[in-house]
PDB file of N, CA and C in Angstrom:
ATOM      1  N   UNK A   1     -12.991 -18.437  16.287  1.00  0.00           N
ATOM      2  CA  UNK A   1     -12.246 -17.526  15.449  1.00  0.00           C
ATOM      3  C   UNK A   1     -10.773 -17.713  15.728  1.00  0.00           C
ATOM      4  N   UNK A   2      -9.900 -17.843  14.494  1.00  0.00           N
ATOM      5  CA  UNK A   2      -8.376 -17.719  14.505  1.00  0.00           C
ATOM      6  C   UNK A   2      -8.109 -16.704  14.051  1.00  0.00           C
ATOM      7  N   UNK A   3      -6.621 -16.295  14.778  1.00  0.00           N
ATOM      8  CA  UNK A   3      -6.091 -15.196  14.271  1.00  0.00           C
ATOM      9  C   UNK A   3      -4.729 -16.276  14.197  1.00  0.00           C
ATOM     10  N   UNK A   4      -4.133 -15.933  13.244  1.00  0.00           N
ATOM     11  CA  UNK A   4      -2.881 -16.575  12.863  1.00  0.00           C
ATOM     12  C   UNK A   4      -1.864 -15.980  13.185  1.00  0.00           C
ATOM     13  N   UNK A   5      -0.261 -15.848  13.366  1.00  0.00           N
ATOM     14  CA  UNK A   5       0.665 -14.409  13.108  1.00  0.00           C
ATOM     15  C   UNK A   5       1.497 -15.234  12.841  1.00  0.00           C
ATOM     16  N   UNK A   6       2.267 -15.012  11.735  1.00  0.00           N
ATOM     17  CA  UNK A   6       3.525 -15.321  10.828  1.00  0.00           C
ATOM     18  C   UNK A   6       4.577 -14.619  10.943  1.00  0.00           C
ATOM     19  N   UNK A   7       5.714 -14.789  11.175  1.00  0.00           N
ATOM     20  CA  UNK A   7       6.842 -14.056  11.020  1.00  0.00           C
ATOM     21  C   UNK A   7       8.127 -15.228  10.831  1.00  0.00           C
ATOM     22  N   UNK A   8       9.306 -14.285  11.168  1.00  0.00           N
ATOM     23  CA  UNK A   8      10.395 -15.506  10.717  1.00  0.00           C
ATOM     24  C   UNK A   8      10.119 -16.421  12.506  1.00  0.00           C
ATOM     25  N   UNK A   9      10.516 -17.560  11.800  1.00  0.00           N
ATOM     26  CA  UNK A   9      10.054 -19.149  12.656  1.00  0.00           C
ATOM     27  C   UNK A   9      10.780 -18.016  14.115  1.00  0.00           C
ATOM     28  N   UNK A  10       9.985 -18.179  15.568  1.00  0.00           N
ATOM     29  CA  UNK A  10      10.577 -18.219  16.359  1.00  0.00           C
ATOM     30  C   UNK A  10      10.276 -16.972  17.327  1.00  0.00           C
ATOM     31  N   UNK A  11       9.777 -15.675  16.458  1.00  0.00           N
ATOM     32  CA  UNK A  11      10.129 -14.334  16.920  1.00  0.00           C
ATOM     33  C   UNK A  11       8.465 -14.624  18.110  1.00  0.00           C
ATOM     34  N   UNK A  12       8.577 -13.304  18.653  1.00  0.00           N
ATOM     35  CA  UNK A  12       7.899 -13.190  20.393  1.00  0.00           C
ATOM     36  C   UNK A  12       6.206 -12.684  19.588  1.00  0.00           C
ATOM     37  N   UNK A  13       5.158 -13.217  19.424  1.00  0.00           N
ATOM     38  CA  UNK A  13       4.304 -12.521  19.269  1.00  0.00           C
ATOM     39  C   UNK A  13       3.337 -12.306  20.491  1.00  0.00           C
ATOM     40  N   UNK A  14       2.532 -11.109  20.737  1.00  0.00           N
ATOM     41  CA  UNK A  14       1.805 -10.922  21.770  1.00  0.00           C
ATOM     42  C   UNK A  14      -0.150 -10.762  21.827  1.00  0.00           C
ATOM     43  N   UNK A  15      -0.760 -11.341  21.967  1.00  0.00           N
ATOM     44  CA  UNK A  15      -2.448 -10.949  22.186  1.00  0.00           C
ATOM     45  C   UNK A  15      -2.211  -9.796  22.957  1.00  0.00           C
ATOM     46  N   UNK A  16      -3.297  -8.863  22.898  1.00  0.00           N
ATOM     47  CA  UNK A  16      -3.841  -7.771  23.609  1.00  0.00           C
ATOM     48  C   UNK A  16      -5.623  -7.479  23.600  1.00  0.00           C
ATOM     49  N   UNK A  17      -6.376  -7.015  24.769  1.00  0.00           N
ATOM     50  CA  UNK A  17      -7.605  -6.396  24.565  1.00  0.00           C
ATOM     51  C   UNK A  17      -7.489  -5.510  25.578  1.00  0.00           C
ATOM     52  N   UNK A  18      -7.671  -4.394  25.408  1.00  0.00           N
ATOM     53  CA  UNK A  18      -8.067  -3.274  26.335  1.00  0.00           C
ATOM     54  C   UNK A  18      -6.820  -3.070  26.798  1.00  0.00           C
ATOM     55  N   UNK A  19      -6.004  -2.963  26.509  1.00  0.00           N
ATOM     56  CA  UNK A  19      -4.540  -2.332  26.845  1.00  0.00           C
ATOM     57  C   UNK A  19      -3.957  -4.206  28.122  1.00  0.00           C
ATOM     58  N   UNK A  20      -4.510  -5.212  27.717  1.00  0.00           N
ATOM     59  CA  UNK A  20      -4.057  -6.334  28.405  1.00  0.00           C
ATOM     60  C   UNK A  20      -3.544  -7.184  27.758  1.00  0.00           C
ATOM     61  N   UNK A  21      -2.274  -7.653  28.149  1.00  0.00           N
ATOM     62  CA  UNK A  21      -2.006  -8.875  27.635  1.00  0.00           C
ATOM     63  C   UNK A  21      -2.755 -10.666  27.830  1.00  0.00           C
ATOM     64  N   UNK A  22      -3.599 -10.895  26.831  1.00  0.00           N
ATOM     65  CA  UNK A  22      -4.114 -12.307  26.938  1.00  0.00           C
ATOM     66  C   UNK A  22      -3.348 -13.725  26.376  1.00  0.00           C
ATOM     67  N   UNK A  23      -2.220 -13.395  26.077  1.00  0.00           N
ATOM     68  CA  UNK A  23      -1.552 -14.437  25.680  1.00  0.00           C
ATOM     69  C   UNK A  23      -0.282 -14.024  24.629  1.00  0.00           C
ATOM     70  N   UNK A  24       0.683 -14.754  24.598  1.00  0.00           N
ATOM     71  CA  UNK A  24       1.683 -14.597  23.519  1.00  0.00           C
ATOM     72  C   UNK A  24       2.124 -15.865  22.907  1.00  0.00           C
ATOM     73  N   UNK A  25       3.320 -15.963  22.380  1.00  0.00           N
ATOM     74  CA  UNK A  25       3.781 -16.946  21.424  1.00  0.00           C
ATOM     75  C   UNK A  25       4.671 -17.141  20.905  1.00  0.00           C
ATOM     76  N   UNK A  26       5.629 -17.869  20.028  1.00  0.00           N
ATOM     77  CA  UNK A  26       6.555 -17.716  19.258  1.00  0.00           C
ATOM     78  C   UNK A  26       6.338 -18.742  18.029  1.00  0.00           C
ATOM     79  N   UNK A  27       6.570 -17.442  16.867  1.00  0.00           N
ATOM     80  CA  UNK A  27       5.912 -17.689  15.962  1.00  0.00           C
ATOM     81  C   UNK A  27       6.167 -19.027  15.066  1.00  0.00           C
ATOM     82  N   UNK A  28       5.696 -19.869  13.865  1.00  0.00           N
ATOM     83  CA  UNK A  28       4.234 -19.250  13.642  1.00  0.00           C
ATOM     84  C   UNK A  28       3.182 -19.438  14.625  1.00  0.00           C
ATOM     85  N   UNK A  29       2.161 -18.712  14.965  1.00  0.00           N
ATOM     86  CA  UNK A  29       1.116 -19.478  16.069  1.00  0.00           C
ATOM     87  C   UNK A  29       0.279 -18.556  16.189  1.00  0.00           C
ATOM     88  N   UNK A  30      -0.777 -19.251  16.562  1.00  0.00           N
ATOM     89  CA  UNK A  30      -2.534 -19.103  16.828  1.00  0.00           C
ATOM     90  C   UNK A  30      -3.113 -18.872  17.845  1.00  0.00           C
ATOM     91  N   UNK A  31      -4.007 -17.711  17.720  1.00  0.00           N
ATOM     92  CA  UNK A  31      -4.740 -17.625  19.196  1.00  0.00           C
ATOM     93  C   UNK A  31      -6.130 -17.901  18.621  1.00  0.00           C
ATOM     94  N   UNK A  32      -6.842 -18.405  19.458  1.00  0.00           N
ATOM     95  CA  UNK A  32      -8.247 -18.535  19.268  1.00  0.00           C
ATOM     96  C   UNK A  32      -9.150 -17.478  20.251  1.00  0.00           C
ATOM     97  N   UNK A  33      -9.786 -16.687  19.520  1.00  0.00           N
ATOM     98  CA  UNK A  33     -10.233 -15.464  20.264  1.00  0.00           C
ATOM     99  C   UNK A  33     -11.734 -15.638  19.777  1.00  0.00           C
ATOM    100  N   UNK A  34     -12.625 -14.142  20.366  1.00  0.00           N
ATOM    101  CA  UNK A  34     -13.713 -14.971  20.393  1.00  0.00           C
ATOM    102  C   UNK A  34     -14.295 -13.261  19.258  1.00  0.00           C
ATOM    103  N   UNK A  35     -15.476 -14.092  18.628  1.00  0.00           N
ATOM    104  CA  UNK A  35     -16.252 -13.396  17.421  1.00  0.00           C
ATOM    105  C   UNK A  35     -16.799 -11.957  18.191  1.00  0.00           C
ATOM    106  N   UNK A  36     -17.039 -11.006  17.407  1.00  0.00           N
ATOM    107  CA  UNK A  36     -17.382  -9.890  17.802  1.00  0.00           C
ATOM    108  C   UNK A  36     -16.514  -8.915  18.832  1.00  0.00           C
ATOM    109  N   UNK A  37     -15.057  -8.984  18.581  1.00  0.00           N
ATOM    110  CA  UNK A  37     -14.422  -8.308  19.764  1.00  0.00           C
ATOM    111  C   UNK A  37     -13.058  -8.094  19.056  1.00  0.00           C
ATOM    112  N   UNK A  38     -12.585  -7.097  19.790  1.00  0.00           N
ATOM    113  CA  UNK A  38     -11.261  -5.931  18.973  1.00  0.00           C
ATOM    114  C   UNK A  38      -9.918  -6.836  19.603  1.00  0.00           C
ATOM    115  N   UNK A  39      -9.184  -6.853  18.746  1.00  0.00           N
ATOM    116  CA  UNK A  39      -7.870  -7.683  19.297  1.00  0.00           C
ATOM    117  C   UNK A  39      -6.597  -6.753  19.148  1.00  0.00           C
ATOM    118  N   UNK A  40      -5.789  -6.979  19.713  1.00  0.00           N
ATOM    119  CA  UNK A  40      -4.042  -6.338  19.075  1.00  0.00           C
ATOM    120  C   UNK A  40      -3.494  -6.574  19.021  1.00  0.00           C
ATOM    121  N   UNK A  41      -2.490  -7.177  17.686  1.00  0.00           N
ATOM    122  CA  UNK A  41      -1.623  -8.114  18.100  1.00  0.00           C
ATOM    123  C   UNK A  41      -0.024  -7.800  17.575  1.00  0.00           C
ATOM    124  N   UNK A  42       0.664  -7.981  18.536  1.00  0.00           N
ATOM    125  CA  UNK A  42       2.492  -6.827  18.599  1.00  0.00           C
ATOM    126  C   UNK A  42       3.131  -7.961  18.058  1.00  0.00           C
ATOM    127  N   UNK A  43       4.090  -7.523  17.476  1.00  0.00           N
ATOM    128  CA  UNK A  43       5.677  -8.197  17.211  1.00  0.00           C
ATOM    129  C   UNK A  43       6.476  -8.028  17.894  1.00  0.00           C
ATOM    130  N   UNK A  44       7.461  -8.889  18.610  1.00  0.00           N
ATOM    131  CA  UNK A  44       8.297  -7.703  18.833  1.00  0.00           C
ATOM    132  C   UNK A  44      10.155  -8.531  18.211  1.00  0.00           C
ATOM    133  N   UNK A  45      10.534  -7.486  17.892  1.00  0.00           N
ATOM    134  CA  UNK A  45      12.323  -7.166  17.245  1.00  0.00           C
ATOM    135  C   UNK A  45      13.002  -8.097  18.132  1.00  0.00           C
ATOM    136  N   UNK A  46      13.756  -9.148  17.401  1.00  0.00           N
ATOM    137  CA  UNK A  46      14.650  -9.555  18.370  1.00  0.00           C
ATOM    138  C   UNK A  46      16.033 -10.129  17.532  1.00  0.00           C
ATOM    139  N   UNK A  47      16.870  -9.314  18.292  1.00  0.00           N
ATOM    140  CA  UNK A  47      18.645  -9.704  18.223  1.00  0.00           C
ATOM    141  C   UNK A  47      18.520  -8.261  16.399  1.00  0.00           C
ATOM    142  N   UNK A  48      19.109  -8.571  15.575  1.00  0.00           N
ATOM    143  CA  UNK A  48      19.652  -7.656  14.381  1.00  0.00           C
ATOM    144  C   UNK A  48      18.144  -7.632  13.419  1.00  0.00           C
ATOM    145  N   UNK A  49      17.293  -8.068  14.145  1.00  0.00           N
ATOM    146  CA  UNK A  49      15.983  -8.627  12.964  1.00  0.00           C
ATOM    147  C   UNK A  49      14.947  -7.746  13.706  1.00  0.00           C
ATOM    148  N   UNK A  50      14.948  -6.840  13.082  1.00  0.00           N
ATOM    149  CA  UNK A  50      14.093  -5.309  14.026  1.00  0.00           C
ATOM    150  C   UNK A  50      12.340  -5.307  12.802  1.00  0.00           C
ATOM    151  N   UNK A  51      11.388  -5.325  13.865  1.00  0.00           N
ATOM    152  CA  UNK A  51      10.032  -5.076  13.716  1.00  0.00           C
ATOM    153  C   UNK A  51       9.673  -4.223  12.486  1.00  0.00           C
ATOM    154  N   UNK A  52       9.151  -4.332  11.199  1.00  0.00           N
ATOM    155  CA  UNK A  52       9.294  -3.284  10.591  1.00  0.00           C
ATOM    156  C   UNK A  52       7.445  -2.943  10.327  1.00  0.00           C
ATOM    157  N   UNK A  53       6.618  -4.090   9.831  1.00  0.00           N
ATOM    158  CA  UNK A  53       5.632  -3.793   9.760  1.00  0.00           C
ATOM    159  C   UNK A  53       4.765  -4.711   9.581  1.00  0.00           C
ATOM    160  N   UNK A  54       3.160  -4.681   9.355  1.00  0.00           N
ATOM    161  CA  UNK A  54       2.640  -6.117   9.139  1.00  0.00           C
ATOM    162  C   UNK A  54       2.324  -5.795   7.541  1.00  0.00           C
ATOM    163  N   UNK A  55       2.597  -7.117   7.108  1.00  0.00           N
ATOM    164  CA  UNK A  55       2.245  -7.122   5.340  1.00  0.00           C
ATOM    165  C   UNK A  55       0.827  -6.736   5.306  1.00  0.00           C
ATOM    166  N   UNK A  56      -0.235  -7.189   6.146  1.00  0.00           N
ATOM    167  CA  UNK A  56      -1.577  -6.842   5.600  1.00  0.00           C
ATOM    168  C   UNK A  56      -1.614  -5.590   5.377  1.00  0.00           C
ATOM    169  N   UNK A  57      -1.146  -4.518   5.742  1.00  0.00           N
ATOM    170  CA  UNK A  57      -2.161  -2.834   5.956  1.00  0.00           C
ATOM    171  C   UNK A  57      -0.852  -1.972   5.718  1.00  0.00           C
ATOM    172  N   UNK A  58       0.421  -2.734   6.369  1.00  0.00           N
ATOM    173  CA  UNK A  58       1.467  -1.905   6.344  1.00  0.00           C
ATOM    174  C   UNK A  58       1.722  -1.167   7.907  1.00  0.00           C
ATOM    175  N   UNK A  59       0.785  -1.471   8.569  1.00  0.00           N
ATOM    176  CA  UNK A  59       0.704  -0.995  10.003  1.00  0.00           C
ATOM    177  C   UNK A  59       2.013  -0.912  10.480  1.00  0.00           C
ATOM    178  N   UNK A  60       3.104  -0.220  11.315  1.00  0.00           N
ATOM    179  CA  UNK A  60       4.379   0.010  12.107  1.00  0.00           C
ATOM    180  C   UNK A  60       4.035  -0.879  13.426  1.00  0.00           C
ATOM    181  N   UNK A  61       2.893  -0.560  14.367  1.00  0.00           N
ATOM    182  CA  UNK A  61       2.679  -0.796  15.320  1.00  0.00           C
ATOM    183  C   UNK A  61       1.776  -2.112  15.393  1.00  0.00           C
ATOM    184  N   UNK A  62       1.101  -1.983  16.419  1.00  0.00           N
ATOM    185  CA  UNK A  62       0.276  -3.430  16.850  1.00  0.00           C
ATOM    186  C   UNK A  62      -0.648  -3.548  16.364  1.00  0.00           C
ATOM    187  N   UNK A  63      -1.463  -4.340  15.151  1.00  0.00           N
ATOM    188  CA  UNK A  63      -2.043  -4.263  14.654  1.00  0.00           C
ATOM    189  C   UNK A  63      -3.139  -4.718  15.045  1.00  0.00           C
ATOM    190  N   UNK A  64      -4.313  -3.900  15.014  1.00  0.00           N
ATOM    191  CA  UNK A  64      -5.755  -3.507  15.405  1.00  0.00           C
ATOM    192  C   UNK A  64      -6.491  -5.103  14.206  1.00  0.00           C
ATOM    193  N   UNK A  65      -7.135  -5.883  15.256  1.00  0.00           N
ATOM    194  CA  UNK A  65      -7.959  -7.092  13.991  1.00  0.00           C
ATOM    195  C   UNK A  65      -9.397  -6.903  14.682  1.00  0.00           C
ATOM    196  N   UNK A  66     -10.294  -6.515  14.001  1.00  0.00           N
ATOM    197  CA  UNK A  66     -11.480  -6.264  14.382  1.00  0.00           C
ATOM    198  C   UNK A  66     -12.196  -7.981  13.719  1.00  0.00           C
ATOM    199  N   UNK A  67     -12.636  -9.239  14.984  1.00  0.00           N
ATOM    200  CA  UNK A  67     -12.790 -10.192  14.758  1.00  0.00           C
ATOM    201  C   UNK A  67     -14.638 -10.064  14.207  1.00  0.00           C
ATOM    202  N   UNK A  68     -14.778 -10.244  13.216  1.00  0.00           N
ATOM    203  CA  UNK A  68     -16.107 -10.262  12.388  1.00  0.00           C
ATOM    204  C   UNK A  68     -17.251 -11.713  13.485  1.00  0.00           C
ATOM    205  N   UNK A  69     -18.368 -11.601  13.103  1.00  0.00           N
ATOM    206  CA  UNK A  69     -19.067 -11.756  14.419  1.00  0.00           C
ATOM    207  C   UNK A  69     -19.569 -13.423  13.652  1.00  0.00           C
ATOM    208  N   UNK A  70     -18.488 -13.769  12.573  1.00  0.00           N
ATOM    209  CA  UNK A  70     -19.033 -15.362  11.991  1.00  0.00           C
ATOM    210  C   UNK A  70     -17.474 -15.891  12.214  1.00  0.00           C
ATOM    211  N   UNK A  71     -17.433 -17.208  12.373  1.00  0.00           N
ATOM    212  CA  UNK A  71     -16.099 -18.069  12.207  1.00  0.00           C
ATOM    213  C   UNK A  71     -15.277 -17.442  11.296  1.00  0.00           C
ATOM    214  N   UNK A  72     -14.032 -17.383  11.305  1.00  0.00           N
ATOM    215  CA  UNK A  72     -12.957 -17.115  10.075  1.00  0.00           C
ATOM    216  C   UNK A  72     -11.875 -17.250  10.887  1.00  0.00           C
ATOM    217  N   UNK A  73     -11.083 -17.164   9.735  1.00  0.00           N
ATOM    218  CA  UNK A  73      -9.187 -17.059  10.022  1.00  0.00           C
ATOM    219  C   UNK A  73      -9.159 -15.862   9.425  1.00  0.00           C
ATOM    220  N   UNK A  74      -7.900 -14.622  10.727  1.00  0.00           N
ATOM    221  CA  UNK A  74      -7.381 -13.736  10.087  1.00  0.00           C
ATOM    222  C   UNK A  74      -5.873 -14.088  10.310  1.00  0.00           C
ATOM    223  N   UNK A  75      -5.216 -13.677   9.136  1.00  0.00           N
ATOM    224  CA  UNK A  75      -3.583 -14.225   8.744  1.00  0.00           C
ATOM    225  C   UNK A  75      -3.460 -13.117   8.831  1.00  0.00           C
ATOM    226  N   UNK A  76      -2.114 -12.806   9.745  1.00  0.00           N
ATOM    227  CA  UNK A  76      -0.828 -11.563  10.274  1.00  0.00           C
ATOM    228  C   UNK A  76       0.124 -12.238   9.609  1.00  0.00           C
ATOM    229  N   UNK A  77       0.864 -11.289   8.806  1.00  0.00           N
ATOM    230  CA  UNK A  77       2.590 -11.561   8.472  1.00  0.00           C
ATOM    231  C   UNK A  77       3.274 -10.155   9.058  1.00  0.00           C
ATOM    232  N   UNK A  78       3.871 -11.064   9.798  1.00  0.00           N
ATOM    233  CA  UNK A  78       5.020  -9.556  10.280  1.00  0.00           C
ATOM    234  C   UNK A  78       6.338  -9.557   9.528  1.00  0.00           C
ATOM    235  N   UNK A  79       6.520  -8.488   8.540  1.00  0.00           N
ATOM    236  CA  UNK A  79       7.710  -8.122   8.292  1.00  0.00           C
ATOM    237  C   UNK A  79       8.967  -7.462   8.908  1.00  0.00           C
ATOM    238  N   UNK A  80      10.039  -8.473   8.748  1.00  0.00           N
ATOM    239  CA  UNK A  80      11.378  -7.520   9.566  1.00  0.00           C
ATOM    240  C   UNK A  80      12.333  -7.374   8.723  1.00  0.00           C
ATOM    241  N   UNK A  81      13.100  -6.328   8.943  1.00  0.00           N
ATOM    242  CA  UNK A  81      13.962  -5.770   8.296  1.00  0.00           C
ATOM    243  C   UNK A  81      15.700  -5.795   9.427  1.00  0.00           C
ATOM    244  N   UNK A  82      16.572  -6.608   8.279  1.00  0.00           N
ATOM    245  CA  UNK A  82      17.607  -7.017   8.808  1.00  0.00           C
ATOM    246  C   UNK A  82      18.912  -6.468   9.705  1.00  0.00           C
TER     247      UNK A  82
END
């Protein structure tokens, strides 16, 4: 299973399970996580380009991806506001 996260080229993205950090990134980039299990995955704001939300749901915060228990890609776009 992929989870994708998109934002502008460069920004800090973070994995989470159970309040842990399992990995981060700078975007665009991929974690490969595993089927049947809850993920969270943060943006975070950097320099005048502040965190605003993810395009899928509209979520503010870290968005909750509940990984379905067959292969897939889930695509994150994080929107920021200037």
């Amino acid at each position: 299973m992929r989870v994708t996260a998109f934002s502008p080229a460069g920004h800090y993205v973070t994995l989470w399970q159970d309040g842990a950090q399992l990995s981060s990134c700078f975007s665009p980039c991929t974690f490969l996580v595993n089927n049947g299990q809850t993920y969270q995955v943060a943006a975070a704001s950097y320099g005048p380009e502040a965190f605003n939300h993810w395009q899928n749901d509209g979520a503010t915060g870290a968005e909750t991806v509940d990984v379905p228990g067959t292969s897939t890609t889930v695509t994150l776009t994080a929107v920021y506001s200037p």
